[in-house]
Protein backbone atom coordinates (compact mmCIF):
# COMPACT_ATOMS: atom_id res chain seq x y z
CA UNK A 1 135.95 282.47 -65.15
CA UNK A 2 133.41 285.27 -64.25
CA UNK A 3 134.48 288.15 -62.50
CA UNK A 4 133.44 288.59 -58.89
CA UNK A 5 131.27 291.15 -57.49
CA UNK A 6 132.59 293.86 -55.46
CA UNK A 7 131.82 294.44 -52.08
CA UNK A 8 129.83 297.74 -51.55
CA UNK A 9 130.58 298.03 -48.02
CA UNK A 10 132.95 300.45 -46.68
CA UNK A 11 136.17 298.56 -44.62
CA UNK A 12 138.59 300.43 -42.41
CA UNK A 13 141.15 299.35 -40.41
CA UNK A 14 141.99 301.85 -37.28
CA UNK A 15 145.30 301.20 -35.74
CA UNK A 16 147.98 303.10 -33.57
CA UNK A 17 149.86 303.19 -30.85
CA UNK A 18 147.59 305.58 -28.91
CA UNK A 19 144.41 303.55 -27.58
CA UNK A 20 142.48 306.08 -27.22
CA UNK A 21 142.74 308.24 -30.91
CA UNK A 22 142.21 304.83 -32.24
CA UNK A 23 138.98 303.91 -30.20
CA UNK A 24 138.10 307.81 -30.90
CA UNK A 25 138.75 307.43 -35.13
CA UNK A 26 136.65 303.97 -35.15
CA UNK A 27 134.12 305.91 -33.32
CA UNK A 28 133.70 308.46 -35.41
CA UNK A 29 133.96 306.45 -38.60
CA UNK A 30 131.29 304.24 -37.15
CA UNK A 31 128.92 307.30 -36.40
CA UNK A 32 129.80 308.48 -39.99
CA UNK A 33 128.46 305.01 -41.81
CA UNK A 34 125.26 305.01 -39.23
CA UNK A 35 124.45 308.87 -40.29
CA UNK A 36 125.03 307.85 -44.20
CA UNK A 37 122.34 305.12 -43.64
CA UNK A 38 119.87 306.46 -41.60
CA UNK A 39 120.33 304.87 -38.40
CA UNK A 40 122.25 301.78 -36.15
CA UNK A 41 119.55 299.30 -37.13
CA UNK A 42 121.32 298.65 -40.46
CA UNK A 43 123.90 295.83 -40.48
C-alpha cells in the first residue's frame, strides 16, 4: 500500500475557557498564516 501524502497546511486547534484569549490566539494565528503567504486571498 503506498504511503499517503502529507498535508502541508498548518492546523491548530484554539480552545479555553476564556472566550475572548481564544478568539484573540485564533486571531493572531490567522494573521500569522495570511502574513507568511502574502495576503487573505489565499485559501
Amino acid at each position: 500500500m503506498p504511503a499517503t501524502a502529507q498535508p502541508n497546511k498548518p492546523l491548530a486547534l484554539v480552545c479555553g475557557e476564556d472566550d475572548f484569549a481564544v478568539k484573540e490566539r485564533a486571531r493572531q494565528l490567522y494573521q500569522q498564516w495570511c502574513a507568511e503567504v502574502g495576503g487573505m486571498d489565499h485559501e
